[in-house]
PDB file of N, CA and C in Angstrom:
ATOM      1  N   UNK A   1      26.138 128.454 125.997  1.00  0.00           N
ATOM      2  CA  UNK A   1      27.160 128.248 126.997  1.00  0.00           C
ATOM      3  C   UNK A   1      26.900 126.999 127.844  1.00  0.00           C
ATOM      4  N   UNK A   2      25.694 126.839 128.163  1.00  0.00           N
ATOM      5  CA  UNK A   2      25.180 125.493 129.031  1.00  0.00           C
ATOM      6  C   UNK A   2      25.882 124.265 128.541  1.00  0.00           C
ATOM      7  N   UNK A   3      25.753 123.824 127.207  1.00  0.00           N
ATOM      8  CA  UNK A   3      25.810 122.728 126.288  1.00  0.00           C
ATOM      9  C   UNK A   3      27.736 122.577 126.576  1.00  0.00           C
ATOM     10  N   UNK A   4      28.168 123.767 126.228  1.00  0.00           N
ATOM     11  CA  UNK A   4      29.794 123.625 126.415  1.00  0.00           C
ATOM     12  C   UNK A   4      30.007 122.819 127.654  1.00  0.00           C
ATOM     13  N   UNK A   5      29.271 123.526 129.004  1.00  0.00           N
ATOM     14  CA  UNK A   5      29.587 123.694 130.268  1.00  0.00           C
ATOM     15  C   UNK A   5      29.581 121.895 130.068  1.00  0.00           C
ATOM     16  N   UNK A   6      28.543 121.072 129.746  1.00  0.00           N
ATOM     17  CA  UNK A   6      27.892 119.988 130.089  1.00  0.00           C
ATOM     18  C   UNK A   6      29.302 119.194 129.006  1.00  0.00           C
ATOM     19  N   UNK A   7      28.905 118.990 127.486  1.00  0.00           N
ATOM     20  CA  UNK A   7      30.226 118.505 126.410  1.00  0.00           C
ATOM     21  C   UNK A   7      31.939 117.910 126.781  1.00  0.00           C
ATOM     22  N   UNK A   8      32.192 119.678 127.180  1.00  0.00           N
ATOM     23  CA  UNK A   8      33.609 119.597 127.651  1.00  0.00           C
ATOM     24  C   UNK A   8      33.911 118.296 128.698  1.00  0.00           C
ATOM     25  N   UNK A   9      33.340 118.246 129.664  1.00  0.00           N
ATOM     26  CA  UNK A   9      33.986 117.089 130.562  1.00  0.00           C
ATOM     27  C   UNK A   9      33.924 116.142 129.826  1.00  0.00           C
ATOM     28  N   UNK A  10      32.465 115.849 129.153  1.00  0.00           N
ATOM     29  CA  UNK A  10      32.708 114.301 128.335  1.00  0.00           C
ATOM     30  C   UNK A  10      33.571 114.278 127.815  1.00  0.00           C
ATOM     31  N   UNK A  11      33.576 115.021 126.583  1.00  0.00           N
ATOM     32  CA  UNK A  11      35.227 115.126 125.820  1.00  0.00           C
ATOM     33  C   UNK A  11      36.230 114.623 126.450  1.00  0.00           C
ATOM     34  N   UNK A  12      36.048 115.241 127.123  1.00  0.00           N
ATOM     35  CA  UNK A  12      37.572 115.086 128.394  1.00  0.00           C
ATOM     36  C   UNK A  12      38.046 113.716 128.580  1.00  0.00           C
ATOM     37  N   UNK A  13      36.513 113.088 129.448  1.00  0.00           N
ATOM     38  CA  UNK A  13      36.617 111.698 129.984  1.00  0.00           C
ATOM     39  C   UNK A  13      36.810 110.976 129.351  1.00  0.00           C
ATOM     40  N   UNK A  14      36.500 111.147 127.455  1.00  0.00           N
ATOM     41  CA  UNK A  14      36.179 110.132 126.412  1.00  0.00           C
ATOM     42  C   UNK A  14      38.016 110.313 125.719  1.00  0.00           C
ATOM     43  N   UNK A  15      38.220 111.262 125.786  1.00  0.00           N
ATOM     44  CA  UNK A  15      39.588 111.460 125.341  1.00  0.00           C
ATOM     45  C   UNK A  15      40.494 110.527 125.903  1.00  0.00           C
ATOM     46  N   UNK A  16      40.400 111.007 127.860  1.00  0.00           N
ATOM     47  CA  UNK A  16      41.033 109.923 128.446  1.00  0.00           C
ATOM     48  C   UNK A  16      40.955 108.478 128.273  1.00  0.00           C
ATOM     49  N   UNK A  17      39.767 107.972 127.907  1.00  0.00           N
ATOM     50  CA  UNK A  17      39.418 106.522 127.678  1.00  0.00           C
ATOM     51  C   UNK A  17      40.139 105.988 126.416  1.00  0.00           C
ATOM     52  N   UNK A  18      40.319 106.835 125.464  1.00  0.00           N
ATOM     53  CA  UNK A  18      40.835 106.517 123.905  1.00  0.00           C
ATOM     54  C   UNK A  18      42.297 106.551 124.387  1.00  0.00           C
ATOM     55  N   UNK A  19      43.151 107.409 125.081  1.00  0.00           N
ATOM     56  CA  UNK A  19      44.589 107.649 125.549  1.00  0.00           C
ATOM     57  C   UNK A  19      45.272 106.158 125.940  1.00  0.00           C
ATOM     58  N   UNK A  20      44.194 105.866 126.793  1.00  0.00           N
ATOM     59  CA  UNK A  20      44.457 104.810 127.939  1.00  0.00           C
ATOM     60  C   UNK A  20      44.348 103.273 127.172  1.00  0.00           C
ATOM     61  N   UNK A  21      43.749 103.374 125.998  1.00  0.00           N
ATOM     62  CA  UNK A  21      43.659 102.098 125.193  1.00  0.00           C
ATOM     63  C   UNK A  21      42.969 100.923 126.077  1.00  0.00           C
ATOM     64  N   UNK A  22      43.853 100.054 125.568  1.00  0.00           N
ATOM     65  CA  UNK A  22      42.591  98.507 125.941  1.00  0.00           C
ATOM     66  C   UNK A  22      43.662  98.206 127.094  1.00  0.00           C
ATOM     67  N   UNK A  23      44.384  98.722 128.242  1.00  0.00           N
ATOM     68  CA  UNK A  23      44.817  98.715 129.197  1.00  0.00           C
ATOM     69  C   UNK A  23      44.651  97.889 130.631  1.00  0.00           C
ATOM     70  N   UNK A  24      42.788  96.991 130.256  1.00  0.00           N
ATOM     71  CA  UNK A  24      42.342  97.095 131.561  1.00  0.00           C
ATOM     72  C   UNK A  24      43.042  95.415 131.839  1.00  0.00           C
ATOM     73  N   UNK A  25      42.897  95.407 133.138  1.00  0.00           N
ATOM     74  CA  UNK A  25      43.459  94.882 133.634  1.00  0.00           C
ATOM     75  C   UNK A  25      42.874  92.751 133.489  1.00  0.00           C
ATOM     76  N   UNK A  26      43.877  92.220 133.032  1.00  0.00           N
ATOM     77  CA  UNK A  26      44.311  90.779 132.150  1.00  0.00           C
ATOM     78  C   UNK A  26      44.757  89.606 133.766  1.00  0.00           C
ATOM     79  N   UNK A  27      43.873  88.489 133.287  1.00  0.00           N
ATOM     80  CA  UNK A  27      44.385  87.704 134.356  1.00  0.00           C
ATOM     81  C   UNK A  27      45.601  86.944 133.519  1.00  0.00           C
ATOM     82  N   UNK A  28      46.482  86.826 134.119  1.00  0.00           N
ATOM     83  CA  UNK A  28      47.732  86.219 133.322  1.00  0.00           C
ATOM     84  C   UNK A  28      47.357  84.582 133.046  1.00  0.00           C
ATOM     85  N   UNK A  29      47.418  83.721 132.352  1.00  0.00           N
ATOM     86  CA  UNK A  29      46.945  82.473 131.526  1.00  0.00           C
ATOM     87  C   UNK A  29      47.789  81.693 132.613  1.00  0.00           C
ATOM     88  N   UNK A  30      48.795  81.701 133.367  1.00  0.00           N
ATOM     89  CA  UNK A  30      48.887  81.020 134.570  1.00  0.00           C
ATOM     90  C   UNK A  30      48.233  80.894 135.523  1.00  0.00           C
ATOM     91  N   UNK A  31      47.718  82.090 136.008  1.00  0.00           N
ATOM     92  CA  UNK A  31      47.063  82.435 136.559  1.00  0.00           C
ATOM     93  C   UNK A  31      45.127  81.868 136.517  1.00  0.00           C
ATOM     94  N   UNK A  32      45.108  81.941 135.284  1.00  0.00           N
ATOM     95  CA  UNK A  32      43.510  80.945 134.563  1.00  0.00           C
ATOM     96  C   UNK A  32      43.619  79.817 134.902  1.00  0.00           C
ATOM     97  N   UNK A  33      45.101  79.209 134.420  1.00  0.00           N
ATOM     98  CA  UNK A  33      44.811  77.767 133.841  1.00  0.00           C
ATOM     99  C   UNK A  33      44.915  77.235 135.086  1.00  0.00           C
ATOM    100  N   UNK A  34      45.482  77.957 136.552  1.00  0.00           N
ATOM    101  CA  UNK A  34      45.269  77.311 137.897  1.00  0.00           C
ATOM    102  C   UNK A  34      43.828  77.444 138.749  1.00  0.00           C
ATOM    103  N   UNK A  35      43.234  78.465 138.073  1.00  0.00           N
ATOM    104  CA  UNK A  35      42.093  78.921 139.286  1.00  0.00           C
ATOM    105  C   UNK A  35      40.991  77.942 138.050  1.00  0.00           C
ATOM    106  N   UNK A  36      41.526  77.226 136.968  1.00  0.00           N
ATOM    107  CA  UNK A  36      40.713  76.536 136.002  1.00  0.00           C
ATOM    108  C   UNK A  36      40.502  75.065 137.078  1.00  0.00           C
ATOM    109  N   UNK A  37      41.752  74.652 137.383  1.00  0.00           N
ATOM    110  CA  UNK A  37      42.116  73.655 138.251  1.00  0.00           C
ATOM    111  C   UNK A  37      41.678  73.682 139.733  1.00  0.00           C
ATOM    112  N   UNK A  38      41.972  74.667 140.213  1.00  0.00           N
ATOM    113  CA  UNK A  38      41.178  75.033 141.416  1.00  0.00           C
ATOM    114  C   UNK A  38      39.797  74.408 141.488  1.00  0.00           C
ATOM    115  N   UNK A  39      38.846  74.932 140.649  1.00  0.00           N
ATOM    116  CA  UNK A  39      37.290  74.824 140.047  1.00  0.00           C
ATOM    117  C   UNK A  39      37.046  73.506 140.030  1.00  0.00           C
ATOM    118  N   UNK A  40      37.526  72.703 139.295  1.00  0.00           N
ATOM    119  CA  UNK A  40      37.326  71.378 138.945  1.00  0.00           C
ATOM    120  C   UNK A  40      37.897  70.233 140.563  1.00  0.00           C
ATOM    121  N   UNK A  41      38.929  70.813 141.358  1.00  0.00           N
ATOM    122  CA  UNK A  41      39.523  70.482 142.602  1.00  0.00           C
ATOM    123  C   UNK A  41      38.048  70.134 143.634  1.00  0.00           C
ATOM    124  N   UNK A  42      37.240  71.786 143.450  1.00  0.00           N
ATOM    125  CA  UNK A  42      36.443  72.011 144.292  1.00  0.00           C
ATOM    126  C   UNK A  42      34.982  71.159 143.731  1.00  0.00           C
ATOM    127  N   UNK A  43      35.134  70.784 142.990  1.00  0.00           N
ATOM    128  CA  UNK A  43      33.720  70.273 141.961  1.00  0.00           C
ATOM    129  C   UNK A  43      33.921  68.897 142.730  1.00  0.00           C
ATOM    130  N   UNK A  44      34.849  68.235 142.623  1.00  0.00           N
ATOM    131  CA  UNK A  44      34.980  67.127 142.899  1.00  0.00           C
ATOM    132  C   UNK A  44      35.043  66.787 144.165  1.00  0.00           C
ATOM    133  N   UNK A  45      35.620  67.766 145.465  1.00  0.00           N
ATOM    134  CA  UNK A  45      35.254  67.730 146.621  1.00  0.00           C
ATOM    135  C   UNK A  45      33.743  67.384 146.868  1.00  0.00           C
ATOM    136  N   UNK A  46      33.153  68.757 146.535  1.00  0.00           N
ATOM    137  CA  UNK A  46      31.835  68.579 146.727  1.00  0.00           C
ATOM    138  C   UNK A  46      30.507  67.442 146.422  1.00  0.00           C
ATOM    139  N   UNK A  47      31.217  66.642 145.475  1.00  0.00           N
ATOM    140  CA  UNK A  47      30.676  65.529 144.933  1.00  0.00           C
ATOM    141  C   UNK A  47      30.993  64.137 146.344  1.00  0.00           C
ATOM    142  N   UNK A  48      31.969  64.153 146.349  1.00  0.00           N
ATOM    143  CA  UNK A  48      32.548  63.110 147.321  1.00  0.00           C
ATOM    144  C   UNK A  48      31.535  63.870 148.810  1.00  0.00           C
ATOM    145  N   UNK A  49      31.825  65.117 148.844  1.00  0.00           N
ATOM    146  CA  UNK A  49      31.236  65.737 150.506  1.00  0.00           C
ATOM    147  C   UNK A  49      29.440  64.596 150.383  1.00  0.00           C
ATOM    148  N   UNK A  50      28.782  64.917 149.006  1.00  0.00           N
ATOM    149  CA  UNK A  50      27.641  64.372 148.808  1.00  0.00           C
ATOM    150  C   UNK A  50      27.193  63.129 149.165  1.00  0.00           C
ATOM    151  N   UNK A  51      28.770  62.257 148.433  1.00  0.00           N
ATOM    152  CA  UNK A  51      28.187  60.875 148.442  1.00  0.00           C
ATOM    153  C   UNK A  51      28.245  60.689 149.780  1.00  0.00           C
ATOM    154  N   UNK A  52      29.187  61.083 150.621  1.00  0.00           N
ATOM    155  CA  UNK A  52      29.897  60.189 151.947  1.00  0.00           C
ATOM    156  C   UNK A  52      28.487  61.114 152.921  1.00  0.00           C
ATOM    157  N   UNK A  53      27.789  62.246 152.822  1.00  0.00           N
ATOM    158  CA  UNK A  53      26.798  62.506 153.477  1.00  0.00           C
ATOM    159  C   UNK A  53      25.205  61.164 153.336  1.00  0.00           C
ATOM    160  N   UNK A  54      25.349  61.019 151.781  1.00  0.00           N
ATOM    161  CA  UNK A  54      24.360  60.280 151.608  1.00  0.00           C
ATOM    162  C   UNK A  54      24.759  58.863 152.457  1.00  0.00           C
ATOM    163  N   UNK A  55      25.473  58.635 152.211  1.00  0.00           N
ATOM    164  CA  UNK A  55      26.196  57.198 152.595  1.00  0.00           C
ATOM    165  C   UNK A  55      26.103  57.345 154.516  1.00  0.00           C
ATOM    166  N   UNK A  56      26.104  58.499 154.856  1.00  0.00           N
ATOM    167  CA  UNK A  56      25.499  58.575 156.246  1.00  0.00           C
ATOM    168  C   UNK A  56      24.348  58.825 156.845  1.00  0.00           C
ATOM    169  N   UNK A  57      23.643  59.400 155.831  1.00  0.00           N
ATOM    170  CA  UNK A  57      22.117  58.882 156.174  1.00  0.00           C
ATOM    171  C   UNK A  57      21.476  57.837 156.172  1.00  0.00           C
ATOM    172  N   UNK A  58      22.055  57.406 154.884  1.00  0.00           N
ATOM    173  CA  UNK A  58      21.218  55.927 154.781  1.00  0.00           C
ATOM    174  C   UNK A  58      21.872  54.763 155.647  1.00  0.00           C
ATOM    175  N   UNK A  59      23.212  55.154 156.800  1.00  0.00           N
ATOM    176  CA  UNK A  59      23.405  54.616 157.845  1.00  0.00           C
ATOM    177  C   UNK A  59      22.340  54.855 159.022  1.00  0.00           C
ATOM    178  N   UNK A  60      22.934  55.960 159.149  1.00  0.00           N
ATOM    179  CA  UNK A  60      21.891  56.152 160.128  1.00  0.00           C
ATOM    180  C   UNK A  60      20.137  55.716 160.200  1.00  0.00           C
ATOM    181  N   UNK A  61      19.828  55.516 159.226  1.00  0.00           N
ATOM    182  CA  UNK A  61      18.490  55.310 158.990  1.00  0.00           C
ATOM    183  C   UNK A  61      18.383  53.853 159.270  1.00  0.00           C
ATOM    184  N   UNK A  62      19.458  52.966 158.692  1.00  0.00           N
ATOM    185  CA  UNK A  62      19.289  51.722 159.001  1.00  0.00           C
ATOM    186  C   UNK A  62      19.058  51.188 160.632  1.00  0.00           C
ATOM    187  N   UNK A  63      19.973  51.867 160.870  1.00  0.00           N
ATOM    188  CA  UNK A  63      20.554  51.940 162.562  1.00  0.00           C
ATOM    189  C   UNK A  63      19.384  51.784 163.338  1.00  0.00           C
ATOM    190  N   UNK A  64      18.858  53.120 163.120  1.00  0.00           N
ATOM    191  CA  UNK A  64      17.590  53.389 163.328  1.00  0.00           C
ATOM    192  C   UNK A  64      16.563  52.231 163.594  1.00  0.00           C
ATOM    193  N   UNK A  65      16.191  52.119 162.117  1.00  0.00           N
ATOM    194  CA  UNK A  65      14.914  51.261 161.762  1.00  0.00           C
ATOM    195  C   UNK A  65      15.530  49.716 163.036  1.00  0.00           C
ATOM    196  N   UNK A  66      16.533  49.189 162.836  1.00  0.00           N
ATOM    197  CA  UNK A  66      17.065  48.277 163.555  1.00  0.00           C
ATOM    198  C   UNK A  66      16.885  48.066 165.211  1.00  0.00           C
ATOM    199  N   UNK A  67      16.497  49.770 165.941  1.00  0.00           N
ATOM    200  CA  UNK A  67      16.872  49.393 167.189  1.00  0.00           C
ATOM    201  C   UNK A  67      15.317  50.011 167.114  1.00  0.00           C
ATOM    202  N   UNK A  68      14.617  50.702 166.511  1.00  0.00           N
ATOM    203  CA  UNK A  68      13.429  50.616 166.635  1.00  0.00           C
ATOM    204  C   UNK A  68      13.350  52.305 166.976  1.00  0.00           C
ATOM    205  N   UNK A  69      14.022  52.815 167.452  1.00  0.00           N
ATOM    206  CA  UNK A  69      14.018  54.704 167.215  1.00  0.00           C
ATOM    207  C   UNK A  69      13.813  55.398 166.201  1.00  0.00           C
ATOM    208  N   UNK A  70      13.291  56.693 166.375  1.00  0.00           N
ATOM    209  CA  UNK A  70      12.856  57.082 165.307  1.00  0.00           C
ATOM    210  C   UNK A  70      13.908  58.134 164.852  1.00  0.00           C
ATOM    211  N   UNK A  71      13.960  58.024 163.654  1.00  0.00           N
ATOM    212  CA  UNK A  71      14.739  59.053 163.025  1.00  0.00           C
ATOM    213  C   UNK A  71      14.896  60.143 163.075  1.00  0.00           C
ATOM    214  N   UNK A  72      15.820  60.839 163.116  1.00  0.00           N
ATOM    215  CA  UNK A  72      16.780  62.280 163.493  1.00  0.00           C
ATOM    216  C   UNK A  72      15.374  62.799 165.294  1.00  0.00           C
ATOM    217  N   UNK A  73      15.037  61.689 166.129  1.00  0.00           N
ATOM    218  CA  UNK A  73      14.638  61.982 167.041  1.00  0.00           C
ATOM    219  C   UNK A  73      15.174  62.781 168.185  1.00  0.00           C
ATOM    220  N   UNK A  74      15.733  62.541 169.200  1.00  0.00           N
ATOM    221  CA  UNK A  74      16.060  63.081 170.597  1.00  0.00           C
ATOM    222  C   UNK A  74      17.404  62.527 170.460  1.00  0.00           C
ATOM    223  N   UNK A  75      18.273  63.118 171.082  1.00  0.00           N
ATOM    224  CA  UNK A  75      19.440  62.209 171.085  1.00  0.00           C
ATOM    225  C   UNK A  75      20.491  62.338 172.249  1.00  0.00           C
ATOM    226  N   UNK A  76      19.134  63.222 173.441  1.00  0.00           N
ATOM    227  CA  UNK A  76      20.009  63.568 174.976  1.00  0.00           C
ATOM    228  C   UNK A  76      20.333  61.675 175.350  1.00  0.00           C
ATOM    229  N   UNK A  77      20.934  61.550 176.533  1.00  0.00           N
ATOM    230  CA  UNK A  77      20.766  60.389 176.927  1.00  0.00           C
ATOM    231  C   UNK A  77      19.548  60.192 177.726  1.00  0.00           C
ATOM    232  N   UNK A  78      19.584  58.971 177.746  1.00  0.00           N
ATOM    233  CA  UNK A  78      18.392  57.964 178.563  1.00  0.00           C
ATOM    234  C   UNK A  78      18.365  58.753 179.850  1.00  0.00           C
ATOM    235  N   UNK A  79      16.936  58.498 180.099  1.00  0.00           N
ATOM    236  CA  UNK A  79      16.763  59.036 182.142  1.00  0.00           C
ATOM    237  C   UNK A  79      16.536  57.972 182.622  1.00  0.00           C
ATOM    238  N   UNK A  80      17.509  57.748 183.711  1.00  0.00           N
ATOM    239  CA  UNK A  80      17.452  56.430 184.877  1.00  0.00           C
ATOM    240  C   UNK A  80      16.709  57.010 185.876  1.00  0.00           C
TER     241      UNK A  80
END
């Protein structure tokens, strides 16, 4: 009787799974081919975010070296 008790639900659940077929849920190919575009949108942001960061350090650094301060130092103002 144990073995039934335990079987039966599987049955059950496995029945339901075969009923229900290949049902699960499909991103529609419009839907891909934009969030495909999206991806590549954001790839390329992040590339540009890179350069224009690099491109401000190595300002700042110049700046720097130029007035004779030290890099990413203090940056309250001067005390008179």
């Amino acid at each position: 009787m144990p073995i039934i008790a335990i079987s039966l639900p599987l049955a059950r659940a496995y029945a339901k799974k075969i009923e229900r077929g290949n049902d699960t849920a499909r991103v529609p190919s419009d839907v891909s081919a934009r969030l495909e575009r999206m991806e590549q949108a954001i790839d390329s942001i992040a590339v540009e975010v890179e350069r224009i960061s690099e491109g401000q350090r190595f300002t700042t650094k110049l700046l720097a070296e130029r007035s004779g301060a030290p890099v990413g130092g203090d940056v309250s103002p001067p005390v008179r």
